[in-house]
N, C-alpha and C. Protein backbone atom coordinates (compact mmCIF):
# COMPACT_ATOMS: atom_id res chain seq x y z
N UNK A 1 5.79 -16.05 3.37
CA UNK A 1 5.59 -14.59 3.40
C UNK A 1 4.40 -14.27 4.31
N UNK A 2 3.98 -13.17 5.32
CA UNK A 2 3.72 -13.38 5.96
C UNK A 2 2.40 -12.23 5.36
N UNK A 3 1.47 -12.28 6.42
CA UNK A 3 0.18 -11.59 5.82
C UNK A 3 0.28 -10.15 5.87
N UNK A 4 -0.42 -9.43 5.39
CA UNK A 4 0.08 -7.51 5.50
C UNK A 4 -1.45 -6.93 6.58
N UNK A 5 -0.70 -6.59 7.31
CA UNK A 5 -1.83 -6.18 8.13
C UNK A 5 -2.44 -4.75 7.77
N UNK A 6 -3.32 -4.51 7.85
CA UNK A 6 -4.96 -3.48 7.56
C UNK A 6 -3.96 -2.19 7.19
N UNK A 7 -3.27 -2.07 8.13
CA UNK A 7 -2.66 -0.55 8.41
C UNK A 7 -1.58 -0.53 7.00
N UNK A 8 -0.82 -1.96 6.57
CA UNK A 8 0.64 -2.01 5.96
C UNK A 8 -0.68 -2.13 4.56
N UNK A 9 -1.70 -2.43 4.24
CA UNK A 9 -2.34 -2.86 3.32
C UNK A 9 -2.86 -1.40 2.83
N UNK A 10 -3.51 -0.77 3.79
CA UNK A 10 -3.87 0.73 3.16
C UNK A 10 -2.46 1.55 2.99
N UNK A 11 -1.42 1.67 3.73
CA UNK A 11 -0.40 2.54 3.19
C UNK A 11 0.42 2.41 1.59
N UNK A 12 -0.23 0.42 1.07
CA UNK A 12 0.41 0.00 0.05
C UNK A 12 -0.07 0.71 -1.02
N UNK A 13 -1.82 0.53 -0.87
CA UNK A 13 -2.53 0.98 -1.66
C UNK A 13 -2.29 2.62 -1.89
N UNK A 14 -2.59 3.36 -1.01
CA UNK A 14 -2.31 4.41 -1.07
C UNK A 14 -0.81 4.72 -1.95
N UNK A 15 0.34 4.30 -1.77
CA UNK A 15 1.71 4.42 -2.29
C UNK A 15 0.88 3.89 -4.14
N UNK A 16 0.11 2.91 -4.28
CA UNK A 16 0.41 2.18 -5.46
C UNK A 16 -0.42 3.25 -6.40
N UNK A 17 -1.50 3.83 -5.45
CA UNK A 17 -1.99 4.64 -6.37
C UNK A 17 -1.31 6.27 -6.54
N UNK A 18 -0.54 6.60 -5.68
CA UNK A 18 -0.07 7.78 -5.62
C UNK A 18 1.57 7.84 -6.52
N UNK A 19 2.09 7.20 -6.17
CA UNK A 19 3.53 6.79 -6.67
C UNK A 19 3.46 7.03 -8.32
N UNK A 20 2.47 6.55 -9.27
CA UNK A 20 2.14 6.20 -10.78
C UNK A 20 1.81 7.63 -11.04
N UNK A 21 0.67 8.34 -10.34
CA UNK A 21 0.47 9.86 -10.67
C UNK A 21 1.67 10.77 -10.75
N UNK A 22 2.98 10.51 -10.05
CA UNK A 22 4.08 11.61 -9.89
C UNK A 22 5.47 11.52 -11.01
């Protein structure tokens, strides 16, 4: 599996924390 780069790593975060609030 391959590594998540800066950009794919903040959009995850962002989704993981936003996604649970809705």
């Amino acid at each position: 599996m391959e590594p998540f780069s800066p950009e794919q790593v903040e959009f995850f975060n962002k989704a993981a924390v936003t996604l649970p609030a809705v």
